[in-house]
N, C-alpha and C. Protein backbone atom coordinates (compact mmCIF):
# COMPACT_ATOMS: atom_id res chain seq x y z
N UNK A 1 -19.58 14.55 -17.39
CA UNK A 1 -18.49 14.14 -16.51
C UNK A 1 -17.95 15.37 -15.78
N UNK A 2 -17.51 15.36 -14.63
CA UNK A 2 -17.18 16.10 -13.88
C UNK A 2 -15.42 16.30 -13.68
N UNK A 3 -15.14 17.38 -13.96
CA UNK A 3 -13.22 17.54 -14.03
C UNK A 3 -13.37 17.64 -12.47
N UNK A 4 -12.01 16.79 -12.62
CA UNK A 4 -11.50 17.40 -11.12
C UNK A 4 -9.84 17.32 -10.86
N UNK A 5 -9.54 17.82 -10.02
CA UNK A 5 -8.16 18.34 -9.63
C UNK A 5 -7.53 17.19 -8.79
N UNK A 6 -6.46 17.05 -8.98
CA UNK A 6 -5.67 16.26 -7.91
C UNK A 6 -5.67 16.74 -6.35
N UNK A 7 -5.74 16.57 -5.28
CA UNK A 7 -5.85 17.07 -4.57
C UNK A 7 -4.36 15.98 -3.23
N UNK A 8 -4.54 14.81 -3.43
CA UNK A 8 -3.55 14.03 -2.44
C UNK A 8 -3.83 12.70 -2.73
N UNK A 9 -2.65 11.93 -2.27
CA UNK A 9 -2.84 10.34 -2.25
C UNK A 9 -2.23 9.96 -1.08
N UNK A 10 -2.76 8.85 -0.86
CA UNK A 10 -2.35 8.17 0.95
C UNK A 10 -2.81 6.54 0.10
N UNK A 11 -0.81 6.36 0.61
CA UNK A 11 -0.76 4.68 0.32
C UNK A 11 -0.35 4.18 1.53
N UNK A 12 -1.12 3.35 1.68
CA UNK A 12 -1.13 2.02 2.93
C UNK A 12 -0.54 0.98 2.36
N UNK A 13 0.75 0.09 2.93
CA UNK A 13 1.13 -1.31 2.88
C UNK A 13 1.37 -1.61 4.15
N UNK A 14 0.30 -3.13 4.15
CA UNK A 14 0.80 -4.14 4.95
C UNK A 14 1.32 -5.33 4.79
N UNK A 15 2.51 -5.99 5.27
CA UNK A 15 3.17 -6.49 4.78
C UNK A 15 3.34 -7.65 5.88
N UNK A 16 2.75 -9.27 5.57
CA UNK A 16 2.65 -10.41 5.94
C UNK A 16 3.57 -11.40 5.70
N UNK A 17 4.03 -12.31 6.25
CA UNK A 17 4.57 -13.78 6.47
C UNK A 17 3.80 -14.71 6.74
N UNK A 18 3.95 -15.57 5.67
CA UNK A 18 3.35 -16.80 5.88
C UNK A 18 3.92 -17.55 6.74
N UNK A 19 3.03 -18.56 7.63
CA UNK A 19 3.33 -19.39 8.93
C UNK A 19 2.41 -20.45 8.54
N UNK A 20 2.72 -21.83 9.03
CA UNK A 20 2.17 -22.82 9.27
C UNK A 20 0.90 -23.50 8.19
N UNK A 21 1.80 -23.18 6.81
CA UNK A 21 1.24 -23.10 5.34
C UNK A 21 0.02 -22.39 5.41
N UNK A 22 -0.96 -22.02 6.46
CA UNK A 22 -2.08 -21.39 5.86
C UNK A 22 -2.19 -19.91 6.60
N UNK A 23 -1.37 -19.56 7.52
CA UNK A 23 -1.96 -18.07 8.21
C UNK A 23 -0.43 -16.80 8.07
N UNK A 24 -1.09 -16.10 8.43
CA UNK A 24 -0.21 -14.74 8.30
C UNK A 24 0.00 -14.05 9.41
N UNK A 25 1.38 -13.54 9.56
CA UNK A 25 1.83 -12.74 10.86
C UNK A 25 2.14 -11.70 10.14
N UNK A 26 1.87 -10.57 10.85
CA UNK A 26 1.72 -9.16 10.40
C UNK A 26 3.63 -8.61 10.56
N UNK A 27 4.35 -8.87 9.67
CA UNK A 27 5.68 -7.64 9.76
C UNK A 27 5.91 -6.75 9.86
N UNK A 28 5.06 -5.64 9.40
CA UNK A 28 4.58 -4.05 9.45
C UNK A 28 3.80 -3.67 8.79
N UNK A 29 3.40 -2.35 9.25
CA UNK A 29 2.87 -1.50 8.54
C UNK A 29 2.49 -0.34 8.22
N UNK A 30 2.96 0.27 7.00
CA UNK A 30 3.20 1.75 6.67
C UNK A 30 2.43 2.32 5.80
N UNK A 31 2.26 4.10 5.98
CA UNK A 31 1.20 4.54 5.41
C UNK A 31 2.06 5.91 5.58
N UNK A 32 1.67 6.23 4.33
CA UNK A 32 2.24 8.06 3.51
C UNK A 32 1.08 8.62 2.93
N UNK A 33 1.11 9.87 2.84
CA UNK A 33 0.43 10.82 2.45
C UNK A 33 1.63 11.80 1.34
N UNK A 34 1.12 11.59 -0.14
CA UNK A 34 1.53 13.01 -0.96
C UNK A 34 0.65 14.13 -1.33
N UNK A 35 1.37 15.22 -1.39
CA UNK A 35 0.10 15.87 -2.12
C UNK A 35 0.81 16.70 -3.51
N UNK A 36 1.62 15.74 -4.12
CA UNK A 36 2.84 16.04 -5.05
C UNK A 36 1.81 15.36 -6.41
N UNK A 37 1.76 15.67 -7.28
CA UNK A 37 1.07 14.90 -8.50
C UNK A 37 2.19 14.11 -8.83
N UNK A 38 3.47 14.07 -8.79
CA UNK A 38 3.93 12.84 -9.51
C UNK A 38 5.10 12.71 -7.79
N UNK A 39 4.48 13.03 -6.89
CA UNK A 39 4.94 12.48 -5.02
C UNK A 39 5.75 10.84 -5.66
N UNK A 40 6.62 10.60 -5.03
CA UNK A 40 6.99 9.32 -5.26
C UNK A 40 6.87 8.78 -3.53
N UNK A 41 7.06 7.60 -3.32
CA UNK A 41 6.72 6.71 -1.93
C UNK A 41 8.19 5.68 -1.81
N UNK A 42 8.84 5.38 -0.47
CA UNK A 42 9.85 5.27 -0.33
C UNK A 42 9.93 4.65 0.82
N UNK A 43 10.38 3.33 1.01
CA UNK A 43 10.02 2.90 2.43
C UNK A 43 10.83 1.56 2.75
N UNK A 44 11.70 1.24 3.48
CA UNK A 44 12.27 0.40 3.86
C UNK A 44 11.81 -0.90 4.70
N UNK A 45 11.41 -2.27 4.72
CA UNK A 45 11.10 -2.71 6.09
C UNK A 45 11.82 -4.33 6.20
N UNK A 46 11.92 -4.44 7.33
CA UNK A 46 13.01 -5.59 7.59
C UNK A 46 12.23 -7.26 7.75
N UNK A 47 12.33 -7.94 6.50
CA UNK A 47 12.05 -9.00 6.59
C UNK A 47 12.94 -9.93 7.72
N UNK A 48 12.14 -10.55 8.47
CA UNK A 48 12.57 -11.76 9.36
C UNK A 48 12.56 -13.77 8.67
N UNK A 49 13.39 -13.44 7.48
CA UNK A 49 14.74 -14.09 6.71
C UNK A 49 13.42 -15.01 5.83
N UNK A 50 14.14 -16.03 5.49
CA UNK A 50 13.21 -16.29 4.21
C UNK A 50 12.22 -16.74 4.28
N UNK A 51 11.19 -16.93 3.36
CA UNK A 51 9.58 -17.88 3.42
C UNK A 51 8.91 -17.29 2.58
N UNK A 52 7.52 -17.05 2.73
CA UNK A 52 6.55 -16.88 1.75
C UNK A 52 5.95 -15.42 2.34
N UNK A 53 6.18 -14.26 1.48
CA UNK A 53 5.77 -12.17 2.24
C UNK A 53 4.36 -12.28 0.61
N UNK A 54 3.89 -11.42 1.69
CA UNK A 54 3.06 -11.08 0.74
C UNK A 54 2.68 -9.11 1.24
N UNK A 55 2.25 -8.44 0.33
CA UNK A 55 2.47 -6.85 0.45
C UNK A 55 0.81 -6.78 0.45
N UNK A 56 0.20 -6.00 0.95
CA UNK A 56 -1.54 -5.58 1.11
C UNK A 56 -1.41 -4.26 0.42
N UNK A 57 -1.16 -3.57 -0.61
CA UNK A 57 -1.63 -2.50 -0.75
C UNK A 57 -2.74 -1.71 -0.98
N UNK A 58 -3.21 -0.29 -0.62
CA UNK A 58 -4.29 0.51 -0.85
C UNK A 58 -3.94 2.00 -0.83
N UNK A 59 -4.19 2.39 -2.48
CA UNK A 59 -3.91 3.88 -3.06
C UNK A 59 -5.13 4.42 -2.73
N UNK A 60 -5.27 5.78 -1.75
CA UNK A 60 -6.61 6.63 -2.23
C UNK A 60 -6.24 8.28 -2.50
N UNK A 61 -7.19 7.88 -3.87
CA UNK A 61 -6.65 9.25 -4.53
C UNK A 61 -8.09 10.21 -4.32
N UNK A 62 -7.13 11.56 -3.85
CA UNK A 62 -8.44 12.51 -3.45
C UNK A 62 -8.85 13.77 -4.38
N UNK A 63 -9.72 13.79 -5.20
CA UNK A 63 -9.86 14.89 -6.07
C UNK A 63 -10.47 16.22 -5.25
N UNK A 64 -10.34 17.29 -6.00
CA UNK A 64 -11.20 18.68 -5.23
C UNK A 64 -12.50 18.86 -4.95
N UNK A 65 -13.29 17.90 -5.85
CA UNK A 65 -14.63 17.44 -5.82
C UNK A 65 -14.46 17.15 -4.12
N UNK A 66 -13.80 16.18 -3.89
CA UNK A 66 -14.06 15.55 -2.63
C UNK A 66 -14.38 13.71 -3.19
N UNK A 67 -14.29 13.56 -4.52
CA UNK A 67 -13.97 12.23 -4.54
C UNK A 67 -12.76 10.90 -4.48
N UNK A 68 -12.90 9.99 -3.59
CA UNK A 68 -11.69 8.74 -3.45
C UNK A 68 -11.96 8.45 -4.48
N UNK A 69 -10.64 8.03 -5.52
CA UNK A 69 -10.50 6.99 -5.89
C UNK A 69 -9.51 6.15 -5.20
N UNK A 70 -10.14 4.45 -5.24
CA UNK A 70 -9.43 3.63 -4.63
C UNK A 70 -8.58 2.43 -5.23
N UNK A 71 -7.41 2.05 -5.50
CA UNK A 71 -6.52 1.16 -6.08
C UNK A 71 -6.20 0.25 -4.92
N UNK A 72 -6.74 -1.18 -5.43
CA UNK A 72 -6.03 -1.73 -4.01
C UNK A 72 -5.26 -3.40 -5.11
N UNK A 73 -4.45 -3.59 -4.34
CA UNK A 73 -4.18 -5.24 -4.67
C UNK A 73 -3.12 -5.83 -3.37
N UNK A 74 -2.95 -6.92 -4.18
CA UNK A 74 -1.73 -8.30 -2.94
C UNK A 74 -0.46 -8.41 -4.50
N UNK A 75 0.48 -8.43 -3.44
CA UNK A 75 1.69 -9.37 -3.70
C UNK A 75 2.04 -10.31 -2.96
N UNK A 76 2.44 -11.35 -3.60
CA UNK A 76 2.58 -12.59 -2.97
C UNK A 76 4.20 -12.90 -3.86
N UNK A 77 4.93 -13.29 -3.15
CA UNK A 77 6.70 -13.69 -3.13
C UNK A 77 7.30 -14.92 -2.13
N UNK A 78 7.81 -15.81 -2.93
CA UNK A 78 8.38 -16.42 -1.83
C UNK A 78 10.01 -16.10 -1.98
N UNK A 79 10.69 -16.63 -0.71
CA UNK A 79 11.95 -15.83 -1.10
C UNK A 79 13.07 -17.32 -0.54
């Protein structure tokens, strides 16, 4: 196995509304870069009032090697 060093992470969220029970309108979307090993992420965005949001996220973590690792998932909320 190969050690490797932390090197940075870059998290992407996109963040959807459900419309017309089956499709999605895009609300925003934001993307940070740390290069802090314990970097925290911080981000405000303005929902347009209640229904069904769902969050797209994707973590890529960059070692010194030069390898991604990639974390991705969905949140889904109705409000």
């Amino acid at each position: 196995a190969v050690d490797t060093t932390f090197v940075s992470a870059k998290l992407t969220v996109k963040v959807e509304k459900k419309f017309l029970f089956f499709f999605w309108d895009e609300v925003g979307t934001w993307t940070s870069t740390c290069t802090e090993v314990f970097g925290r992420y911080y981000h405000e965005m303005p929902l347009t009032g209640a229904g069904t949001y769902r969050a797209t996220f994707v973590l890529e973590v960059t070692g010194t090697d030069g390898t991604v690792d990639v974390i991705d998932g969905v949140i889904e909320n109705a409000t």
